[in-house]
PDB file of N, CA and C in Angstrom:
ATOM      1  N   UNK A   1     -11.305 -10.737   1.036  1.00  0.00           N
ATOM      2  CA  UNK A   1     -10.215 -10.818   0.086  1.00  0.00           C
ATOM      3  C   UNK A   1      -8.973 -11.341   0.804  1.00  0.00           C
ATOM      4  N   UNK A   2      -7.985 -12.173  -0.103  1.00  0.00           N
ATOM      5  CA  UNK A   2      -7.142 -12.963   0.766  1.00  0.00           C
ATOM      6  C   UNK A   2      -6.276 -12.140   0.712  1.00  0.00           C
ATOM      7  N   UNK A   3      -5.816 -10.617  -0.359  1.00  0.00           N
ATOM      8  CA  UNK A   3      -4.290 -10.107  -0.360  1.00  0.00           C
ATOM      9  C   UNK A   3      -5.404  -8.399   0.651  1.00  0.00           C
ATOM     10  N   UNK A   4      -3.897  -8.336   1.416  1.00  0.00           N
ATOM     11  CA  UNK A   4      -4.074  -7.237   2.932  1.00  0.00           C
ATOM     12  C   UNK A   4      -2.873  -6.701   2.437  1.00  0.00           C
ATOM     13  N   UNK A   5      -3.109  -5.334   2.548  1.00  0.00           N
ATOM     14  CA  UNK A   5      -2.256  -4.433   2.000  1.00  0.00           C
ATOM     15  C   UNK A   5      -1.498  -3.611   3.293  1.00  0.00           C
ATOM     16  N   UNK A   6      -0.116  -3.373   3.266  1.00  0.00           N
ATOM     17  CA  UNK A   6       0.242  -3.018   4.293  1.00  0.00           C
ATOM     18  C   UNK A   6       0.951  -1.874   3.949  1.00  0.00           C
ATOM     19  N   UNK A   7       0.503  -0.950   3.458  1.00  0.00           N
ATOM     20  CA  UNK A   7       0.809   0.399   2.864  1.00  0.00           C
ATOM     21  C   UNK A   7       1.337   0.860   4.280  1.00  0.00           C
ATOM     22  N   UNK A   8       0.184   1.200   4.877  1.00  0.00           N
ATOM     23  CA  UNK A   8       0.497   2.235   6.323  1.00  0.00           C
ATOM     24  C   UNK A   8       1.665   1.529   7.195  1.00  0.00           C
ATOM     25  N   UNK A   9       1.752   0.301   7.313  1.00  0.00           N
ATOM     26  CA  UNK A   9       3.224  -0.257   8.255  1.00  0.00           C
ATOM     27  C   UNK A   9       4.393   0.023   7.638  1.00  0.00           C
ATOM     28  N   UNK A  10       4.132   0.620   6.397  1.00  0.00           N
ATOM     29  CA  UNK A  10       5.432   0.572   5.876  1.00  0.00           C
ATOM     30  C   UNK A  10       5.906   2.268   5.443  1.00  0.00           C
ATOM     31  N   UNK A  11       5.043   2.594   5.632  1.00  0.00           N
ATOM     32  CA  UNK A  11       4.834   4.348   5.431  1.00  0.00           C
ATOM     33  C   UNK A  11       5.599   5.011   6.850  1.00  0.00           C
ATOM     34  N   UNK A  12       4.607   3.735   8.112  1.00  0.00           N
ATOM     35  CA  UNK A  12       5.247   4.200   9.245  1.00  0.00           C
ATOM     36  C   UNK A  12       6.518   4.075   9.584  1.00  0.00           C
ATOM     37  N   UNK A  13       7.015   3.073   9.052  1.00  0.00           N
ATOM     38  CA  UNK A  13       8.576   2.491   9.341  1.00  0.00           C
ATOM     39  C   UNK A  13       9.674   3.391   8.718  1.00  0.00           C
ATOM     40  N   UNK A  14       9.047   4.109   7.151  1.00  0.00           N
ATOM     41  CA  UNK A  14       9.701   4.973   6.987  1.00  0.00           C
ATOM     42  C   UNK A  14       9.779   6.371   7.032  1.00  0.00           C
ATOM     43  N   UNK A  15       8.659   6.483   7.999  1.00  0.00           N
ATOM     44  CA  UNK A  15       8.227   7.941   8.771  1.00  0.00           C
ATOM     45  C   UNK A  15       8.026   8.531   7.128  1.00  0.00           C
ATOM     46  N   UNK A  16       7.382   8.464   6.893  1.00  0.00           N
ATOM     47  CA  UNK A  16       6.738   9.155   5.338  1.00  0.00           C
ATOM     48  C   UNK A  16       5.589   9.344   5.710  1.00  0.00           C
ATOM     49  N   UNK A  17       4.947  10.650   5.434  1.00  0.00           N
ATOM     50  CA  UNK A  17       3.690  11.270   5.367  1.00  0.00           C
ATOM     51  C   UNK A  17       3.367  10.689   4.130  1.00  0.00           C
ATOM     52  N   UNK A  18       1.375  10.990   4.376  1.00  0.00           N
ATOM     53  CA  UNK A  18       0.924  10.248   3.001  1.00  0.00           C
ATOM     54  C   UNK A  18       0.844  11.835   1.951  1.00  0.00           C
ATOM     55  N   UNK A  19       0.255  12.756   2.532  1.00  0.00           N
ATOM     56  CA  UNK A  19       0.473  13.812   1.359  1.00  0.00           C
ATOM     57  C   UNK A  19       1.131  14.116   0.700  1.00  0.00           C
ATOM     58  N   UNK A  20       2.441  13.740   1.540  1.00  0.00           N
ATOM     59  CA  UNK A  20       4.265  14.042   0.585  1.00  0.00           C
ATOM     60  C   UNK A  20       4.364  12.897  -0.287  1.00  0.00           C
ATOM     61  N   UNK A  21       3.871  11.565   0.366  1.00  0.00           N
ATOM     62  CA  UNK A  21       4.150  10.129  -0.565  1.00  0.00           C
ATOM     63  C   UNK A  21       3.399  10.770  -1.981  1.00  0.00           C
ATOM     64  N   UNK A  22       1.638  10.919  -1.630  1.00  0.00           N
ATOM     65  CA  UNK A  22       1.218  11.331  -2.480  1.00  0.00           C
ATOM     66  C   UNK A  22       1.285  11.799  -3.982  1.00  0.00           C
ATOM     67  N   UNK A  23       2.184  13.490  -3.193  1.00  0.00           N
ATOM     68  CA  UNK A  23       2.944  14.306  -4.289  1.00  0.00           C
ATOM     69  C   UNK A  23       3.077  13.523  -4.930  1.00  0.00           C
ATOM     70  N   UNK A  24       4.844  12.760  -4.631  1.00  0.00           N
ATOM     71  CA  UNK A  24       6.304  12.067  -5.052  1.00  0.00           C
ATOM     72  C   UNK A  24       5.279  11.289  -5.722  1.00  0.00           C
ATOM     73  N   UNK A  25       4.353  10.242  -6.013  1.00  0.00           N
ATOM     74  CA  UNK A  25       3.994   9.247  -6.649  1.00  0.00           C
ATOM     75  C   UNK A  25       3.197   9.905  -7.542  1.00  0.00           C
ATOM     76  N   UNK A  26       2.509  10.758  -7.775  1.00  0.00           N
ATOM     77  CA  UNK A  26       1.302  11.492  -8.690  1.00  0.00           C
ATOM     78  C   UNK A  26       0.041  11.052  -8.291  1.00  0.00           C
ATOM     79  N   UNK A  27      -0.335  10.797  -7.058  1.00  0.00           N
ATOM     80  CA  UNK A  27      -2.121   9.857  -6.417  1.00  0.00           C
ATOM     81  C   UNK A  27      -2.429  11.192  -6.119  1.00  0.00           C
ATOM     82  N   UNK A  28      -3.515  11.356  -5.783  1.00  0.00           N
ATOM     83  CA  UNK A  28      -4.588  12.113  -4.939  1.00  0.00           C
ATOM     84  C   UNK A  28      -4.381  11.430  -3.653  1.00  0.00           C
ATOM     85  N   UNK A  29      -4.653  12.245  -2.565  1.00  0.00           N
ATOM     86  CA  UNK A  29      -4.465  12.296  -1.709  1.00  0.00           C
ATOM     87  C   UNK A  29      -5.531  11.370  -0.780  1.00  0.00           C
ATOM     88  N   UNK A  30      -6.807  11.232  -1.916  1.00  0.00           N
ATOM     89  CA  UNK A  30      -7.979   9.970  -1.428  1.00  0.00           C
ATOM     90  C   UNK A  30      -7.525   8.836  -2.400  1.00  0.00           C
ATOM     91  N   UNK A  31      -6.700   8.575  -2.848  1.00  0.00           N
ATOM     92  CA  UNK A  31      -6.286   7.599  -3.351  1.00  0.00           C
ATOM     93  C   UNK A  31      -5.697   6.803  -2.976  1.00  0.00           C
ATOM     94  N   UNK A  32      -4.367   7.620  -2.310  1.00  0.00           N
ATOM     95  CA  UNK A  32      -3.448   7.000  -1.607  1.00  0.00           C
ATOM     96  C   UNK A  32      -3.758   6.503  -0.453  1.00  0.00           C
ATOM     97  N   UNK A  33      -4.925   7.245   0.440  1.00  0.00           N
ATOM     98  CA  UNK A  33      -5.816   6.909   1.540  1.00  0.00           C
ATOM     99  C   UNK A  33      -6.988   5.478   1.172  1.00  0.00           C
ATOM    100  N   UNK A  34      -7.659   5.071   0.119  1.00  0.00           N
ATOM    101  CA  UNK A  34      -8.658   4.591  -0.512  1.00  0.00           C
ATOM    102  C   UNK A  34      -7.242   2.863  -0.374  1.00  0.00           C
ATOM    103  N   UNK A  35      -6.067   3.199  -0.926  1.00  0.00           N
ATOM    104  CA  UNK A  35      -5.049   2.535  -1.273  1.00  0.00           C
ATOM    105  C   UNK A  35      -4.315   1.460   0.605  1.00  0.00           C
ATOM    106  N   UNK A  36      -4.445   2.414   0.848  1.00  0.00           N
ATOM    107  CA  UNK A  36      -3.995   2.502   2.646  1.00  0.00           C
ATOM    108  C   UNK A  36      -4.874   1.576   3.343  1.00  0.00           C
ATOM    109  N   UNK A  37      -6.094   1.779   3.478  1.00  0.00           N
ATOM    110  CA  UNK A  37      -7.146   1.467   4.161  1.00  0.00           C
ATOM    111  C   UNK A  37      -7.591  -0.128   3.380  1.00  0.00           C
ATOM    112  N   UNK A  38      -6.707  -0.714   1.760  1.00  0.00           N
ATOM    113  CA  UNK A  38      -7.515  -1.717   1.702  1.00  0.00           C
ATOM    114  C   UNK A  38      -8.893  -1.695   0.388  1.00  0.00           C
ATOM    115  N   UNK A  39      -8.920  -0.451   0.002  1.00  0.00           N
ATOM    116  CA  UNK A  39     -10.325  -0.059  -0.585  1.00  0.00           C
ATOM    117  C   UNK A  39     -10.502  -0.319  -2.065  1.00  0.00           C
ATOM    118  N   UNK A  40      -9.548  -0.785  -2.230  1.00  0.00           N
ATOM    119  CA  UNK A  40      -9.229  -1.039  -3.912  1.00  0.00           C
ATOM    120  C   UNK A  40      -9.294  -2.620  -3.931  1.00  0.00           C
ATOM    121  N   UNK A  41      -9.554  -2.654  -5.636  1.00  0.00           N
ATOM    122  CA  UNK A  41      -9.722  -3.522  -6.259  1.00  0.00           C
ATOM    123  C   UNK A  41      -8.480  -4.192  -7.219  1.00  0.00           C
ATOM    124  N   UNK A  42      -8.074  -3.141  -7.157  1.00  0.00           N
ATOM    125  CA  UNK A  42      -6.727  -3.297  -8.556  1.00  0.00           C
ATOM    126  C   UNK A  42      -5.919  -1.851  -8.163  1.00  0.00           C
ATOM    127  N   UNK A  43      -4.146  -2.191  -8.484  1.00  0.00           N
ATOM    128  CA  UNK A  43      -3.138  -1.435  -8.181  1.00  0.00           C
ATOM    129  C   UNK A  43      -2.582  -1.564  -9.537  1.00  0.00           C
ATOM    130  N   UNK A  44      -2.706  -0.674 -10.210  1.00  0.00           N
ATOM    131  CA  UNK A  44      -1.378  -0.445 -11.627  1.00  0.00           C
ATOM    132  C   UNK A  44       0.235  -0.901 -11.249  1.00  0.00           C
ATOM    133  N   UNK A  45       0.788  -1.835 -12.231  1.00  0.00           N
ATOM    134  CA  UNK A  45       2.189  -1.738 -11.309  1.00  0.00           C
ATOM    135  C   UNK A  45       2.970  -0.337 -11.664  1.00  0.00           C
ATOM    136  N   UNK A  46       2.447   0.473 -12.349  1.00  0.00           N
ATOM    137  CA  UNK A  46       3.258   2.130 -12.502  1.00  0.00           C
ATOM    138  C   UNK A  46       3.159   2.607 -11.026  1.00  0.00           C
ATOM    139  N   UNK A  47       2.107   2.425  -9.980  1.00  0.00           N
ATOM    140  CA  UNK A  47       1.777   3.138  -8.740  1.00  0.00           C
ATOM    141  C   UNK A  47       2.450   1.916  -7.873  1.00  0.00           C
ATOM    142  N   UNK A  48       2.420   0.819  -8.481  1.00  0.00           N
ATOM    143  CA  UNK A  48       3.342  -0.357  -7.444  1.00  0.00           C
ATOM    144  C   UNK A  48       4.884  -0.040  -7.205  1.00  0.00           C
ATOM    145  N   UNK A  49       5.153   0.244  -8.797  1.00  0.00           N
ATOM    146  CA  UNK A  49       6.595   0.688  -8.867  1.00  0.00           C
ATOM    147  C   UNK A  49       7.120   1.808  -8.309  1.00  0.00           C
ATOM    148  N   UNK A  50       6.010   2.954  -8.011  1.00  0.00           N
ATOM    149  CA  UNK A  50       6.561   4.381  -7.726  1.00  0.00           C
ATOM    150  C   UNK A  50       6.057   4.374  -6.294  1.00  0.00           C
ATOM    151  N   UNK A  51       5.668   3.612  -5.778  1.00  0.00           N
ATOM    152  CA  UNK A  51       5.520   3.267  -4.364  1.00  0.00           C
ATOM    153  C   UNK A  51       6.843   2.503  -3.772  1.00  0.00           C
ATOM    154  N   UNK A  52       6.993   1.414  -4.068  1.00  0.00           N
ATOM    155  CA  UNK A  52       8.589   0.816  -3.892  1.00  0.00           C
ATOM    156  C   UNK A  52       9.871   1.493  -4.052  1.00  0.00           C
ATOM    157  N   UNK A  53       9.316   2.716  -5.010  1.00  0.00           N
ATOM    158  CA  UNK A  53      10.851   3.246  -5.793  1.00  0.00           C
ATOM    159  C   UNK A  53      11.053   4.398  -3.836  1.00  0.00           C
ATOM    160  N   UNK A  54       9.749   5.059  -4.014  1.00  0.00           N
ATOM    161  CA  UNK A  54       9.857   6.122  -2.865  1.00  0.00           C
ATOM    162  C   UNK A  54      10.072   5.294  -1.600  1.00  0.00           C
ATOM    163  N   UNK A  55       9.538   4.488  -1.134  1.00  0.00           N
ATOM    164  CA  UNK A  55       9.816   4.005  -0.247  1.00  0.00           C
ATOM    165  C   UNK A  55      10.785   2.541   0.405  1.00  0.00           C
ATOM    166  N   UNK A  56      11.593   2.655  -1.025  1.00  0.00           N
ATOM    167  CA  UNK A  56      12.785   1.735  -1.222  1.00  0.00           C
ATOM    168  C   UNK A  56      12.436   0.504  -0.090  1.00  0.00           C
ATOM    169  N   UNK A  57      11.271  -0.272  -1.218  1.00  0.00           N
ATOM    170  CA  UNK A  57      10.897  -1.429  -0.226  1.00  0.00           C
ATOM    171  C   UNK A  57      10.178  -2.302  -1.535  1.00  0.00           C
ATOM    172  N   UNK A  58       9.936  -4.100  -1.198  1.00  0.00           N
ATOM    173  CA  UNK A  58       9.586  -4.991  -2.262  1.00  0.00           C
ATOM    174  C   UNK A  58       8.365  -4.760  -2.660  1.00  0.00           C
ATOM    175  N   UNK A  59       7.615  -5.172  -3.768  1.00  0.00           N
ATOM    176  CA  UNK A  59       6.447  -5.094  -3.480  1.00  0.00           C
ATOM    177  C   UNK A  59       5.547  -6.425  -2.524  1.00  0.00           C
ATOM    178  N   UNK A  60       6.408  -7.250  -2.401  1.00  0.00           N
ATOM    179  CA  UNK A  60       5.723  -7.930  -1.033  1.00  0.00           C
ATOM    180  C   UNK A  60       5.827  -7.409   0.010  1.00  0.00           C
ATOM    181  N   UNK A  61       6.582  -6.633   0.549  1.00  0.00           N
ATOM    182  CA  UNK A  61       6.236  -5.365   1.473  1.00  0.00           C
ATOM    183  C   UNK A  61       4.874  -4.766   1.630  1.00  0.00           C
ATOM    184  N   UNK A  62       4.763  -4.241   0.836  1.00  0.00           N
ATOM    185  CA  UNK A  62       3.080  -3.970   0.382  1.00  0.00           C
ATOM    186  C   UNK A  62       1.850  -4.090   0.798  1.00  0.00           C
ATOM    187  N   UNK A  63       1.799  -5.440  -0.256  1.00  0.00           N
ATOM    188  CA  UNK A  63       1.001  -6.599  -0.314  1.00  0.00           C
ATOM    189  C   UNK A  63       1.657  -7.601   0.099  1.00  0.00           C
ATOM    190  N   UNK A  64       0.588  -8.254   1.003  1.00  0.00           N
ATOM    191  CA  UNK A  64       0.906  -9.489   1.510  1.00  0.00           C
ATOM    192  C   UNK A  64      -0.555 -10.745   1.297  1.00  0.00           C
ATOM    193  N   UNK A  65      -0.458 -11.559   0.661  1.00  0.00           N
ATOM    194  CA  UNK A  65      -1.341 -13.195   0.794  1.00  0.00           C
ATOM    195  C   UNK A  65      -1.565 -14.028   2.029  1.00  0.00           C
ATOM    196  N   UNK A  66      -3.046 -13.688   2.482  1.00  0.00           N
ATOM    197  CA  UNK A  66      -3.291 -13.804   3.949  1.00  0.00           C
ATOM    198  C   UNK A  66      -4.633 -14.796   3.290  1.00  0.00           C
ATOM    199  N   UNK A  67      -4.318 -16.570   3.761  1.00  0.00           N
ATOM    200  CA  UNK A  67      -5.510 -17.733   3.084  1.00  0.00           C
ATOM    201  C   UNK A  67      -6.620 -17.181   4.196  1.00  0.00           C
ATOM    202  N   UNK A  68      -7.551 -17.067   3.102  1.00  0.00           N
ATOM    203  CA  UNK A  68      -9.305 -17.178   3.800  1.00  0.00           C
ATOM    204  C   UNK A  68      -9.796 -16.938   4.887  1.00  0.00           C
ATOM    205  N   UNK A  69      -8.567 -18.580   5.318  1.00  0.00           N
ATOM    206  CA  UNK A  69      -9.140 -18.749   6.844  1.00  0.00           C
ATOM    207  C   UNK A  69      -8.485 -18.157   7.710  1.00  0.00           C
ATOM    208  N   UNK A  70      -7.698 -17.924   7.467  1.00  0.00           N
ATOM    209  CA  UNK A  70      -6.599 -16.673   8.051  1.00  0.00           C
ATOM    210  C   UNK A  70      -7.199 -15.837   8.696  1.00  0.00           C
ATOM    211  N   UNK A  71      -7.728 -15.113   7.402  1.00  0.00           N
ATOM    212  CA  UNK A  71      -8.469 -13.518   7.264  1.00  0.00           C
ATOM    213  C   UNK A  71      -9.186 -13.567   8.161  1.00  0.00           C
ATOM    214  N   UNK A  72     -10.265 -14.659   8.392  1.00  0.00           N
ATOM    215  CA  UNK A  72     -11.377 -14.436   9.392  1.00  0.00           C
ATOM    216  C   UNK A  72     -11.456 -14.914  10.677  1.00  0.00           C
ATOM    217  N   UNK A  73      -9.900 -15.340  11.252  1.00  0.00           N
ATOM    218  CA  UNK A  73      -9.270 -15.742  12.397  1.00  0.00           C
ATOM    219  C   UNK A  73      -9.142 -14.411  13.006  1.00  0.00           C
ATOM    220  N   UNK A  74      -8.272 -13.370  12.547  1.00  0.00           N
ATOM    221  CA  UNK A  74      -7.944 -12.286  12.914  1.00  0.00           C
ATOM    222  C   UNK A  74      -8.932 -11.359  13.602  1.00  0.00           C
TER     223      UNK A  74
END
């Protein structure tokens, strides 16, 4: 997949735990982990929005568009 999700760099930057993010957003706690790691298919923008809102950041922050050949350079 070409979009790489950068949940955790940005969790870290704002020293936010994921259980507390969790709470504050309404996820399960394997969600937000499932979310972290890449494991999803589709993001609601209600969980896009309440992710940005808590962690006062874009949603290209996020998500980022990494071409193909990119991906399999890395």
């Amino acid at each position: 997949m070409s979009i790489v999700v950068r949940l955790d760099v940005i969790m870290a930057l704002r020293k936010v735990r994921g259980n507390d993010l969790a709470e504050r957003i309404g996820l399960t706690q394997a969600n937000l982990s499932n979310l972290k790691a890449g494991k999803i298919k589709a993001i609601r923008l209600r969980t896009l929005d309440a992710l940005c809102r808590e962690l006062s950041c874009q949603p290209g922050d996020i998500l980022e568009y990494v071409p193909q050949e990119a991906a399999h350079e890395k």
